[in-house]
Each structure stands twice: as structure tokens, then as C-alpha cells.
C-alpha atoms as a PDB file:
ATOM      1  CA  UNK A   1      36.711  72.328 145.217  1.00  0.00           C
ATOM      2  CA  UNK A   2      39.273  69.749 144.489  1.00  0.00           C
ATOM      3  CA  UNK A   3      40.930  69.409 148.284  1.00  0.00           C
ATOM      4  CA  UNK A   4      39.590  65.739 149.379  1.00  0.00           C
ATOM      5  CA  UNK A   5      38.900  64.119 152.626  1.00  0.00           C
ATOM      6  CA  UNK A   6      39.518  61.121 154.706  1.00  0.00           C
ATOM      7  CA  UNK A   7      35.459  60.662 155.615  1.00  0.00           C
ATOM      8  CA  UNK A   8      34.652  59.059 159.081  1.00  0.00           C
ATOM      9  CA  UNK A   9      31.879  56.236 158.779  1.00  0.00           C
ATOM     10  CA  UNK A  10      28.339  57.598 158.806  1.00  0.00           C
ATOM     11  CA  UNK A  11      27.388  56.399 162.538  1.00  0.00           C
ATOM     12  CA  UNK A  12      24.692  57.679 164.826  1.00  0.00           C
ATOM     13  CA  UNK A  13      28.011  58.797 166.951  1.00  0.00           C
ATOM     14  CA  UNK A  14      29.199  60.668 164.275  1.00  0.00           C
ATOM     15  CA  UNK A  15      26.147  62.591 163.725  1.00  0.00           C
ATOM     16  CA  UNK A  16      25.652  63.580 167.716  1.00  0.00           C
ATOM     17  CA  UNK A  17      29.564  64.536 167.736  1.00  0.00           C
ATOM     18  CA  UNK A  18      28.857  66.765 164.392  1.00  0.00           C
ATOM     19  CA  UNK A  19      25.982  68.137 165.653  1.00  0.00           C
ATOM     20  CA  UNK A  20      27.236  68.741 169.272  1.00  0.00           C
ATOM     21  CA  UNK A  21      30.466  71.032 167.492  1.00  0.00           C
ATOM     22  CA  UNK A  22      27.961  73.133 165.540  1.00  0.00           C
ATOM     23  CA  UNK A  23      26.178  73.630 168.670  1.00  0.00           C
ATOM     24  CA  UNK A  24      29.353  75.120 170.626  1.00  0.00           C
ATOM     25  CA  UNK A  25      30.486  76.744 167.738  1.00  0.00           C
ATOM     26  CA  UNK A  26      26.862  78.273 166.792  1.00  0.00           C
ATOM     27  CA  UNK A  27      24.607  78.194 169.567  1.00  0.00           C
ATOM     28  CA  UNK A  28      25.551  77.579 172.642  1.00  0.00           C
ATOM     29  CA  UNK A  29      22.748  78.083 174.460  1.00  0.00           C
ATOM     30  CA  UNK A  30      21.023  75.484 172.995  1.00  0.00           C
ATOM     31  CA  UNK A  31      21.546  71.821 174.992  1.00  0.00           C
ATOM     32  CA  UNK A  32      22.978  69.100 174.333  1.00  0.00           C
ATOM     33  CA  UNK A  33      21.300  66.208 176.290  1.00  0.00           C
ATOM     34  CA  UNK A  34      17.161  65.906 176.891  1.00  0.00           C
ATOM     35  CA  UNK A  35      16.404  67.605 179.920  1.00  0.00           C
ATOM     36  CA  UNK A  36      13.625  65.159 181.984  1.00  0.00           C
ATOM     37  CA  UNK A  37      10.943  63.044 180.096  1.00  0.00           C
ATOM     38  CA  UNK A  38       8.242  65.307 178.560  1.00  0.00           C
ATOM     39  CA  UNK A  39       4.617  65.064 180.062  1.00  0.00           C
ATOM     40  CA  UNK A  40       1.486  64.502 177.996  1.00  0.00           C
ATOM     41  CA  UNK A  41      -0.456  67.187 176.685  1.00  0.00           C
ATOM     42  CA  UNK A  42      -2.734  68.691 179.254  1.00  0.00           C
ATOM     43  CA  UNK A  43      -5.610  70.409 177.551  1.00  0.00           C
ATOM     44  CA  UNK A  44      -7.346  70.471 174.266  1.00  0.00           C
ATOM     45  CA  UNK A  45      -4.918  73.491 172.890  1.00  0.00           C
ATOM     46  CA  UNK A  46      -2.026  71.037 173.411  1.00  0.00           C
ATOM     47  CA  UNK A  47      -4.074  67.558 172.421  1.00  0.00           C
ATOM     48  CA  UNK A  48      -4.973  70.173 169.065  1.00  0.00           C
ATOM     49  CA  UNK A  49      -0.836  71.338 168.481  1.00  0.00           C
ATOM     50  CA  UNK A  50       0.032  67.624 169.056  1.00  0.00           C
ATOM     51  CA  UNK A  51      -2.257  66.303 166.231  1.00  0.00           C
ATOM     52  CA  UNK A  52      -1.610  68.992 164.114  1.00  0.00           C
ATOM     53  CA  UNK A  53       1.905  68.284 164.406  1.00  0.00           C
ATOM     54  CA  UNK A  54       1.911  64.369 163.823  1.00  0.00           C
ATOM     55  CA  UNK A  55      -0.419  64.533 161.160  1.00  0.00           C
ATOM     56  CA  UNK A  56       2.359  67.025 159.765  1.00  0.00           C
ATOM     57  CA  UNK A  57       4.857  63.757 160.477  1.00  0.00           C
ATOM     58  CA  UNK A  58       2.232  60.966 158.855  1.00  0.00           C
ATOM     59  CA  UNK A  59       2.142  63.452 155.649  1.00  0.00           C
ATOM     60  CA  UNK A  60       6.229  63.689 155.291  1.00  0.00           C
ATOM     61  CA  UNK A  61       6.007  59.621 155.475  1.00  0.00           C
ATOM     62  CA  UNK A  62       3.301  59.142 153.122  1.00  0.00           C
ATOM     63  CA  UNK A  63       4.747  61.661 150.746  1.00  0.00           C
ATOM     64  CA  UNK A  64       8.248  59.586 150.968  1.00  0.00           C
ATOM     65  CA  UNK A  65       6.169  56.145 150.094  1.00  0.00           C
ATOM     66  CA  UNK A  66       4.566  57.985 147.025  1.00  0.00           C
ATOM     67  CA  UNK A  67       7.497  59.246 145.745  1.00  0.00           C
ATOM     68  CA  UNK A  68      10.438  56.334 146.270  1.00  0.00           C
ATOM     69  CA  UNK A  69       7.412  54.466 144.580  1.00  0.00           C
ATOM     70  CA  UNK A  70       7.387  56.966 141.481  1.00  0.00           C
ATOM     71  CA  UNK A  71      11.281  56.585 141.590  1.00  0.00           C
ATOM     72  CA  UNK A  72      11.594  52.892 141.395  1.00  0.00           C
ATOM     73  CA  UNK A  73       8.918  53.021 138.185  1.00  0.00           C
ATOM     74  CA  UNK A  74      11.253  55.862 136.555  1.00  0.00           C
ATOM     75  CA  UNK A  75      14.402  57.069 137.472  1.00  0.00           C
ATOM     76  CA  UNK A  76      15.992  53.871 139.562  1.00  0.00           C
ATOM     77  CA  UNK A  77      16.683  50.991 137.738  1.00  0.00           C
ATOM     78  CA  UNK A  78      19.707  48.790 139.932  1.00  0.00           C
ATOM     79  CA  UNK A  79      17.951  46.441 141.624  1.00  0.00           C
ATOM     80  CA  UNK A  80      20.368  46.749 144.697  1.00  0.00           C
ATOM     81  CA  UNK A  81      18.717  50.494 144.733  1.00  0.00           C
ATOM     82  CA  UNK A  82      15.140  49.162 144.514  1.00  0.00           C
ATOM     83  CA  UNK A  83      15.579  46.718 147.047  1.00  0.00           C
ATOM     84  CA  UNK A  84      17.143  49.603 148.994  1.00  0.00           C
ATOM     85  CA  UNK A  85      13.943  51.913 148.465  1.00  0.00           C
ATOM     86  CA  UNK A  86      11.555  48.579 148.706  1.00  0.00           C
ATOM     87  CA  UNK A  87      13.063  48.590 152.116  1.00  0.00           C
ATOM     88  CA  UNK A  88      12.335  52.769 152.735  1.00  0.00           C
ATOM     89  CA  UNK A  89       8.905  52.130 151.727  1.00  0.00           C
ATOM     90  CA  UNK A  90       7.761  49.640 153.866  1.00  0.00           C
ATOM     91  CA  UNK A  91       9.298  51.474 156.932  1.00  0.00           C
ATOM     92  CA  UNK A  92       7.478  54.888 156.248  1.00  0.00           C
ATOM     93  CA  UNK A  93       4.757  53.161 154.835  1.00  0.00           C
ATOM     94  CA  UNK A  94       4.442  51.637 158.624  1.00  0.00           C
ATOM     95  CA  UNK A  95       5.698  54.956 160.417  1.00  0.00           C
ATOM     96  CA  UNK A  96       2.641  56.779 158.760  1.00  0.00           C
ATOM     97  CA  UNK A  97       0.181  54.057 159.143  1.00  0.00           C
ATOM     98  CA  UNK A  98       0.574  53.853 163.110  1.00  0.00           C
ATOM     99  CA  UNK A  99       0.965  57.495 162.932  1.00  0.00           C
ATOM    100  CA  UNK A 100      -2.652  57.617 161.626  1.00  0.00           C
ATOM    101  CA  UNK A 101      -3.897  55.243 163.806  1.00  0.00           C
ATOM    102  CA  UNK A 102      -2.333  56.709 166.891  1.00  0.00           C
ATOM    103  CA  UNK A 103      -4.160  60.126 166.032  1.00  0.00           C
ATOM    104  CA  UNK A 104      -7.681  58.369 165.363  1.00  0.00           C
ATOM    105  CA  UNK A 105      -7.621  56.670 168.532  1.00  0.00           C
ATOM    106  CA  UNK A 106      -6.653  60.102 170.790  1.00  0.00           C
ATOM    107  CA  UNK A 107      -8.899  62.397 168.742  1.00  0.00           C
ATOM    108  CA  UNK A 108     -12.034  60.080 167.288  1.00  0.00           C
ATOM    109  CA  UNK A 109     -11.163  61.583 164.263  1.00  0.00           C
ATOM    110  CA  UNK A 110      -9.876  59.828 161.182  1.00  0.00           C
ATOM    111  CA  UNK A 111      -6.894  62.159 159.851  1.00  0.00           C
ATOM    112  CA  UNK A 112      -6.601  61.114 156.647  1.00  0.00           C
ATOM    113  CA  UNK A 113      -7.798  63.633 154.404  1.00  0.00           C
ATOM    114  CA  UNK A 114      -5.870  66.294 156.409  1.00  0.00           C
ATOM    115  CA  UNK A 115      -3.125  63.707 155.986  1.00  0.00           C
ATOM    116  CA  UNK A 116      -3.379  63.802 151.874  1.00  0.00           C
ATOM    117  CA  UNK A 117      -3.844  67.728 151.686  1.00  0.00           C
ATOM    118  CA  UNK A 118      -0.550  67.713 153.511  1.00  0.00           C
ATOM    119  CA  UNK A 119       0.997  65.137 150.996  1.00  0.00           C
ATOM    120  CA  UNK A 120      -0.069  66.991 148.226  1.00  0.00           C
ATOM    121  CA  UNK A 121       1.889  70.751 149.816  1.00  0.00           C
ATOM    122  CA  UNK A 122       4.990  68.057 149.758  1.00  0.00           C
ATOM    123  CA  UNK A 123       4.207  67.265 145.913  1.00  0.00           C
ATOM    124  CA  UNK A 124       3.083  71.188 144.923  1.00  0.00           C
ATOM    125  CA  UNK A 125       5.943  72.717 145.892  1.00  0.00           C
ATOM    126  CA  UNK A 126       8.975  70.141 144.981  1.00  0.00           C
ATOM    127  CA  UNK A 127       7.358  69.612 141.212  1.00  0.00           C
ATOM    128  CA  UNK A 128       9.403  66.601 139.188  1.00  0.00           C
ATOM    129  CA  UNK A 129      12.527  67.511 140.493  1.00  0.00           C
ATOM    130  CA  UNK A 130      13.587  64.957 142.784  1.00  0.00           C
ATOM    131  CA  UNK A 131      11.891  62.641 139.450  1.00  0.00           C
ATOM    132  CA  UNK A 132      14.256  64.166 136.709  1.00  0.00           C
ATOM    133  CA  UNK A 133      16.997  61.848 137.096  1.00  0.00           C
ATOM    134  CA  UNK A 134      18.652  59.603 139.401  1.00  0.00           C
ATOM    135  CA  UNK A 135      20.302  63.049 140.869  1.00  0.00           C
ATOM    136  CA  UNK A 136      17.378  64.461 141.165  1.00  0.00           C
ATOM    137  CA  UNK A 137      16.594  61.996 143.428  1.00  0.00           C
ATOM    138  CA  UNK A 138      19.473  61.725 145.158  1.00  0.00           C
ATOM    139  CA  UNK A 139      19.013  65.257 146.215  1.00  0.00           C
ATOM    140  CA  UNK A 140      16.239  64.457 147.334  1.00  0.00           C
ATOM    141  CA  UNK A 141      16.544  61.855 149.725  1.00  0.00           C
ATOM    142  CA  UNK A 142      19.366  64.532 151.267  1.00  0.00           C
ATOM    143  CA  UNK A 143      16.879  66.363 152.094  1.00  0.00           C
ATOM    144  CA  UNK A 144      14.134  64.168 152.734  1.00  0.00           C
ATOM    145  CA  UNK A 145      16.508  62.074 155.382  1.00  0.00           C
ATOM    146  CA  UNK A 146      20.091  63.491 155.942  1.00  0.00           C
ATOM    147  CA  UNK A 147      19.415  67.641 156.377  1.00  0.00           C
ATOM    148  CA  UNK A 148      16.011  66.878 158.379  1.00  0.00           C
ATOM    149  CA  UNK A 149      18.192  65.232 160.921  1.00  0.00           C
ATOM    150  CA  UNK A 150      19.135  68.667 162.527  1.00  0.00           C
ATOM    151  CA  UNK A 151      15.269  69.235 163.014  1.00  0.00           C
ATOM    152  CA  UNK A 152      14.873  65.750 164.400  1.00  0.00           C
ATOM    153  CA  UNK A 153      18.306  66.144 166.756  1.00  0.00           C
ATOM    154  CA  UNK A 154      17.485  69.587 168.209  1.00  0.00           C
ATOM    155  CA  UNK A 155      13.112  69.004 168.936  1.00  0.00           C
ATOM    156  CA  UNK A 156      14.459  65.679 170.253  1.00  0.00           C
ATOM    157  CA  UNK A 157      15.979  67.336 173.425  1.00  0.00           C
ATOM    158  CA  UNK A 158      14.103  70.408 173.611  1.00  0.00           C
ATOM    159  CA  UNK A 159      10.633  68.599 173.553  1.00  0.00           C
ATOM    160  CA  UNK A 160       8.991  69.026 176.946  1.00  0.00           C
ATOM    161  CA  UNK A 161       5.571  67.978 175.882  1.00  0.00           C
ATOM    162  CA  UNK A 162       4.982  64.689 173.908  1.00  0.00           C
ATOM    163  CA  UNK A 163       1.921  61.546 174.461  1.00  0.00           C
ATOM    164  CA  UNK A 164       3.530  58.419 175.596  1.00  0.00           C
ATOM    165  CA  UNK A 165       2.528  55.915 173.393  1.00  0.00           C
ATOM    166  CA  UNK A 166       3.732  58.234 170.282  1.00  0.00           C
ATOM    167  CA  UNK A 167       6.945  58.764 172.336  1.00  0.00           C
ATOM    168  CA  UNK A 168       7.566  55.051 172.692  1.00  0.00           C
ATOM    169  CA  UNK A 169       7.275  54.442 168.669  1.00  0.00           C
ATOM    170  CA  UNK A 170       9.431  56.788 167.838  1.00  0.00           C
ATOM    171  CA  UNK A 171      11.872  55.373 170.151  1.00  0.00           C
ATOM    172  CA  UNK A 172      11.862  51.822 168.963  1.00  0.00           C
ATOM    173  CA  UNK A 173      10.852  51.866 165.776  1.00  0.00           C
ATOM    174  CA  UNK A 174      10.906  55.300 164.047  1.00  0.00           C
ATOM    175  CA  UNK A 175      14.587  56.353 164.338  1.00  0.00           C
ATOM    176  CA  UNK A 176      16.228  53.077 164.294  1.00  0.00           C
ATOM    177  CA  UNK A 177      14.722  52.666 160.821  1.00  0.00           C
ATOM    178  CA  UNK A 178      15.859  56.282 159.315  1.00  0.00           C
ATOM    179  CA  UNK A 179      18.729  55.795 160.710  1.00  0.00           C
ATOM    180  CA  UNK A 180      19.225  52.519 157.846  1.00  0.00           C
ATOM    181  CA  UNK A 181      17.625  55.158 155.498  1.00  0.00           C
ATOM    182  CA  UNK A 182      20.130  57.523 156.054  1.00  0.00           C
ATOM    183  CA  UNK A 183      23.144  55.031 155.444  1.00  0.00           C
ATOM    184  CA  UNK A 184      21.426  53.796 152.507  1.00  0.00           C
ATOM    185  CA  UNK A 185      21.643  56.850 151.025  1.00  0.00           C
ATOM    186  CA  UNK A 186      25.119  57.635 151.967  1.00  0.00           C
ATOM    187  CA  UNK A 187      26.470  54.232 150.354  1.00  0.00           C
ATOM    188  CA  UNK A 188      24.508  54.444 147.670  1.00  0.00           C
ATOM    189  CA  UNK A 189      26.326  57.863 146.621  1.00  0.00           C
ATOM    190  CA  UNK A 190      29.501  57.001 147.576  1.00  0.00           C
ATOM    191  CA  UNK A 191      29.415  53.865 145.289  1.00  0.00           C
ATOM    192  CA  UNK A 192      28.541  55.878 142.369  1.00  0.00           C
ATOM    193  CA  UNK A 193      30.905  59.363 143.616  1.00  0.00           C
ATOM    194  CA  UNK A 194      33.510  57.609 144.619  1.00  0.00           C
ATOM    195  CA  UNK A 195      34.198  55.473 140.994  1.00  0.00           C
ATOM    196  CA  UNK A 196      33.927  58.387 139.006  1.00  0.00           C
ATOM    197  CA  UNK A 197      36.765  60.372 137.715  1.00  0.00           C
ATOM    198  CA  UNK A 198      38.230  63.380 138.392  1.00  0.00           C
ATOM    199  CA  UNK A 199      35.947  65.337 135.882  1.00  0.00           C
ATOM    200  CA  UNK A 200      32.807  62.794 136.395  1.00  0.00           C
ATOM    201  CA  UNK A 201      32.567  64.241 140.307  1.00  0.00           C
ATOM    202  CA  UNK A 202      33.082  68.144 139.446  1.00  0.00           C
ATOM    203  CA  UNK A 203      30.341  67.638 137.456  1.00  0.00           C
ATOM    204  CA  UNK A 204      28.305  65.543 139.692  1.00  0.00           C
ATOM    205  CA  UNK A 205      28.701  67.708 142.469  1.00  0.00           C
ATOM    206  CA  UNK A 206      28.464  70.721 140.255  1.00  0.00           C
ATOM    207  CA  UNK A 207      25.168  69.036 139.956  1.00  0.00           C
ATOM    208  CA  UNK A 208      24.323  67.934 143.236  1.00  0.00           C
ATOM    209  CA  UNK A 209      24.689  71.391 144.421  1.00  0.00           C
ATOM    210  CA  UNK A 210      22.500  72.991 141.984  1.00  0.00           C
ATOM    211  CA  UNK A 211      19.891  70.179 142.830  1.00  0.00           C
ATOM    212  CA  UNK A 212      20.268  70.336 146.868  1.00  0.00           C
ATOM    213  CA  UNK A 213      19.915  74.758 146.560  1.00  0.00           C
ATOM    214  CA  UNK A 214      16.781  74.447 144.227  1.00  0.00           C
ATOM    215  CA  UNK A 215      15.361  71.940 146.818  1.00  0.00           C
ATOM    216  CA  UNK A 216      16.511  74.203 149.452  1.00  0.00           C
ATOM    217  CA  UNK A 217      14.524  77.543 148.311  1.00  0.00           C
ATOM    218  CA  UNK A 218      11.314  75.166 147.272  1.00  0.00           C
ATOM    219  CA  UNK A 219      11.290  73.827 150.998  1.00  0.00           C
ATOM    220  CA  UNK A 220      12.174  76.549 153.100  1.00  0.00           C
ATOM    221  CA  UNK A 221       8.091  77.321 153.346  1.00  0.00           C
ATOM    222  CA  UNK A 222       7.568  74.544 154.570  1.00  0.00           C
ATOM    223  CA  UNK A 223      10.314  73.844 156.959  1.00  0.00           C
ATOM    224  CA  UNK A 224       9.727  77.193 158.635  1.00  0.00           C
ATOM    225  CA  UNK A 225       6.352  76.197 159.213  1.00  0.00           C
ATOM    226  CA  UNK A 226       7.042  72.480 160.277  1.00  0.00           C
ATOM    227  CA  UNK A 227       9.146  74.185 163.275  1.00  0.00           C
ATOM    228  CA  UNK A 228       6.461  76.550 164.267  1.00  0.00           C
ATOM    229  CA  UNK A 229       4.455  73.264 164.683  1.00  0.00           C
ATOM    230  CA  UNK A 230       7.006  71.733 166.745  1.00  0.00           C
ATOM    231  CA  UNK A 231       7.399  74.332 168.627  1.00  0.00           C
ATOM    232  CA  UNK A 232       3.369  74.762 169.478  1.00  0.00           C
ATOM    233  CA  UNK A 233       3.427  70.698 169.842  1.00  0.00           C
ATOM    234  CA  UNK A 234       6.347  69.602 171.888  1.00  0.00           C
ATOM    235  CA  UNK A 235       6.518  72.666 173.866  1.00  0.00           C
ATOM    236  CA  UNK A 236       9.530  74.964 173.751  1.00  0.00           C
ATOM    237  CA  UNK A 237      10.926  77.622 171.987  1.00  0.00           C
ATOM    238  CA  UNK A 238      14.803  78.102 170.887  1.00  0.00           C
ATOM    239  CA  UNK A 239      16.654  80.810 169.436  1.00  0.00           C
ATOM    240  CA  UNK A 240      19.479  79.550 166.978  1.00  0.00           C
ATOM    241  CA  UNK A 241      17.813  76.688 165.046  1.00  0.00           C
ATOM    242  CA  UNK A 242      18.046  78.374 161.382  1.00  0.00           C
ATOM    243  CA  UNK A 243      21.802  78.550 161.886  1.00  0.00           C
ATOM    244  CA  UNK A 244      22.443  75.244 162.873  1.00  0.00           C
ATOM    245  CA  UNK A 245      20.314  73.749 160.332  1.00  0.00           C
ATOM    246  CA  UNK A 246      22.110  75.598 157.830  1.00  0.00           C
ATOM    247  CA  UNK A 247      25.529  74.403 159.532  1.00  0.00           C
ATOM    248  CA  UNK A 248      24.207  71.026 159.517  1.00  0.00           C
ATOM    249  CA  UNK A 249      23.092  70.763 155.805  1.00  0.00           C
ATOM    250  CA  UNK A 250      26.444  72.617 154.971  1.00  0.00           C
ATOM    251  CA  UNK A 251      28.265  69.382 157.004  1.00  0.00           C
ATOM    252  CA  UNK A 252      26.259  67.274 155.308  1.00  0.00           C
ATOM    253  CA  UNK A 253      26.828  68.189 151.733  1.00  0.00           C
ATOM    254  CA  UNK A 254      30.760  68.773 152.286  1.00  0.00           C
ATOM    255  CA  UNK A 255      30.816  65.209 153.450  1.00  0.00           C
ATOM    256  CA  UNK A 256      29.120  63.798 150.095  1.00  0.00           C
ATOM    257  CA  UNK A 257      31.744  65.831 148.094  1.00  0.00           C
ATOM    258  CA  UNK A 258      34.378  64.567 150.285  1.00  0.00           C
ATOM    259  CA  UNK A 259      35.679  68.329 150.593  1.00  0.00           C
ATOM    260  CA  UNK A 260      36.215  70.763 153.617  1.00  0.00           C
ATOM    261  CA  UNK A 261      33.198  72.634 154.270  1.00  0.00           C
ATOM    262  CA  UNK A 262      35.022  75.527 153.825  1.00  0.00           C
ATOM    263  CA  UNK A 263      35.414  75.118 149.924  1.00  0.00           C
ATOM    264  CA  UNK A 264      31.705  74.796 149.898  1.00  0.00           C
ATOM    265  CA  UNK A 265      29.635  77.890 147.755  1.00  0.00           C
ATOM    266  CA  UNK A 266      27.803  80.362 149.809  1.00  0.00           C
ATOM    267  CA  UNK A 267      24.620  78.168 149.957  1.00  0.00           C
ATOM    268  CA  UNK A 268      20.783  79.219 150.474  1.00  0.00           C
ATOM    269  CA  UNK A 269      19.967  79.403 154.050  1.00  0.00           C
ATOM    270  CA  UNK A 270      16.632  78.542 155.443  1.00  0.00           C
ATOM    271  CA  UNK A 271      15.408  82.228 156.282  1.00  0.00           C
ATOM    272  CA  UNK A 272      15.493  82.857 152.270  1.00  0.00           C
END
């Protein structure tokens, strides 16, 4: 892996332009613009999907606050990086929060417990890896905010079922802030990638590698079952989503390494 790239900016046009190639190039079939505005759930089987599902959302938030917090206490010490995270927490802190609230005002249920059993799947299966090192982390927030995005792209215009209100957060306030996320984590790498030496990154991405697979293989459990919920929620199903989230991750790590994709290992796909 030594061949090196020009890299584009990380823009939201960049990702739709990415993601719109994989789709021609891997699934066709699947659009590329939302077709209509989605209705509101119209029965308790599809009130039950859509809480199930957001509660799923509140407990990927919640999870992120608990760990960037963990992160900041052991593994991240710059405080340009802290103030970065500071900024993370808040923001999911809030997404979850309204989330919550949002779900206790439809149902008359308070979520929360099902909200920290689902936080608590998030911690069982990932362990202290993304808490071994800075790398560790790193890896993490790939995962946690860069590979998610082909989920989030492709339920984003299939969804043909969604409750307004929810909708309307989302919209405003939801992906506007993991959007910053996401370029906070890109910068953030690049800083420390793009300083090191020639031996320094074949080892760091060596590293990263090893890191972003073992997330891969602990997640895959629950990212199978996060689409099922999606699909039961919002309303559609689609053929073709495993390979374009593999595609997507594969895009996504080849542009950290600053490398073609195709010099990229044979990687873990989601059906493992």
C-alpha cells in the first residue's frame, strides 16, 4: 500500500457523489433521490416499529456520550481533541435527550430503561477496544460516524414511513451536527497521518486496519439487526444494502490511508 492520493475535501457533496457511484456501480436498483415525503405511522404495529427503532437511535447517542466521556478521562489528552469531543458530547447528548422525550410523549411511556439495556449491547459487544489507545478510538469514531453514514444515506431515501415532528429534528438539527462530527474526525487523523513518516503511517494504518476489521466482526450483530429495525420502522425493504455498506466503509478507509481502494486487504464484510 504505498501508492498515495490527491484526497478531495470531506464535504456533504463529496459523500452523496461517493455514494451515488457505488450505487451505479453496485446496486442500481436502489435510488438515488427520496421519493415523496413519508406519512406517519398508521396503526399501533407501525407506532410499536417506530419506537422500537428510535429508542434503537437514543441508545447509539447515549452510548457515544458515555464513551467520548471515558475517552477524554483516558486515552485523549490534546485539548484541541477534547474540545473536539466536548463538542460531540453535547450534540448526542441533545440528539438522545429529545429522542427520549419525543418517544415519551407519542407512547406515555418513559423509554429509558429500554434505552440503557440498549447502551449496554453497544458496551458488551465492543469491550475496551475503542479505550485501548488513541487508535483504538479513532477506529472507533469510523465506525461510530463515518461507515454508519451508508445506513443513514440509503434509509434516508427509502423511508416511506416516519412521524413528523421526529422527521423535522433530524432535519435541522441531527445531521447538520454529525456532519461536524464526521469532519472532526477526518482532520483530526489527517493531522496526526499526514506528519508521520513513511514507516510511522504503514504502521498506523497497519494498525488502523486491524482496529476498523475487529470492530467490524464485533458489530456486524448489531448492524444487521439495526436494519431489520429500519426496515420494520420506516417502511421499505431493499435488496443490495450489505454491498454498498461494505463499498462504502471500503471508500472510507482508502480515503484515511490516502491509497486507491484497490490496494486495500480483502476486508470483513457485514454478512460475516
Amino acid at each position: 500500500m504505498t501508492a498515495t492520493l490527491t484526497r478531495p475535501n470531506w464535504t456533504t457533496d463529496h459523500e452523496i457523489e461517493l455514494f451515488d457511484k457505488l450505487i451505479d456501480k453496485y446496486a442500481p436498483h436502489l435510488p438515488k433521490t427520496r421519493a415523496g415525503e413519508p406519512r406517519p405511522p398508521a396503526n399501533e404495529a407501525e407506532w410499536s416499529n417506530f419506537y422500537r427503532y428510535r429508542i434503537a437511535g437514543a441508545a447509539h447517542d447515549l452510548f457515544i456520550v458515555q464513551l467520548a466521556a471515558k475517552a477524554i478521562d483516558r486515552v485523549i489528552d490534546e485539548p484541541e481533541w477534547q474540545l473536539l469531543l466536548s463538542r460531540q458530547i453535547g450534540d448526542d447528548g441533545a440528539h438522545s435527550a429529545a429522542t427520549r422525550q419525543r418517544i415519551w410523549e407519542l407512547s406515555g411511556q418513559d423509554p429509558t430503561e429500554e434505552i440503557k439495556q440498549q447502551v449496554q449491547w453497544h458496551w458488551d459487544y465492543l469491550g475496551d477496544l475503542p479505550l485501548r489507545n488513541w487508535l483504538g478510538f479513532i477506529a472507533w469514531e469510523l465506525h461510530y460516524e463515518l461507515h454508519i453514514v451508508a445506513i443513514l444515506l440509503l434509509s434516508s431515501r427509502l423511508t416511506q414511513i416516519n412521524e413528523p415532528e421526529s422527521g423535522k429534528f433530524a432535519t435541522e438539527r441531527i445531521l447538520p451536527d454529525e456532519f461536524v462530527h464526521r469532519v472532526g474526525v477526518v482532520e483530526w487523523w489527517q493531522q496526526k497521518y499526514d506528519r508521520a513518516t513513511p514507516t510511522e503511517k504503514s504502521k498506523l494504518s497497519a494498525q488502523l486496519l486491524q482496529l476498523d476489521e475487529e470492530l467490524q466482526r464485533r458489530r456486524n450483530p448489531y448492524l444487521r439487526d439495526f436494519w431489520q429495525r429500519a426496515h420494520r420502522a420506516l417502511g421499505f425493504e431493499s435488496k443490495g444494502f450489505d454491498v454498498i455498506y461494505d463499498a462504502w466503509r471500503r471508500e472510507v478507509l482508502a480515503y484515511f490511508l490516502n491509497i486507491p481502494v484497490a490496494h486495500l486487504p480483502k476486508l470483513v464484510s457485514i454478512n460475516n
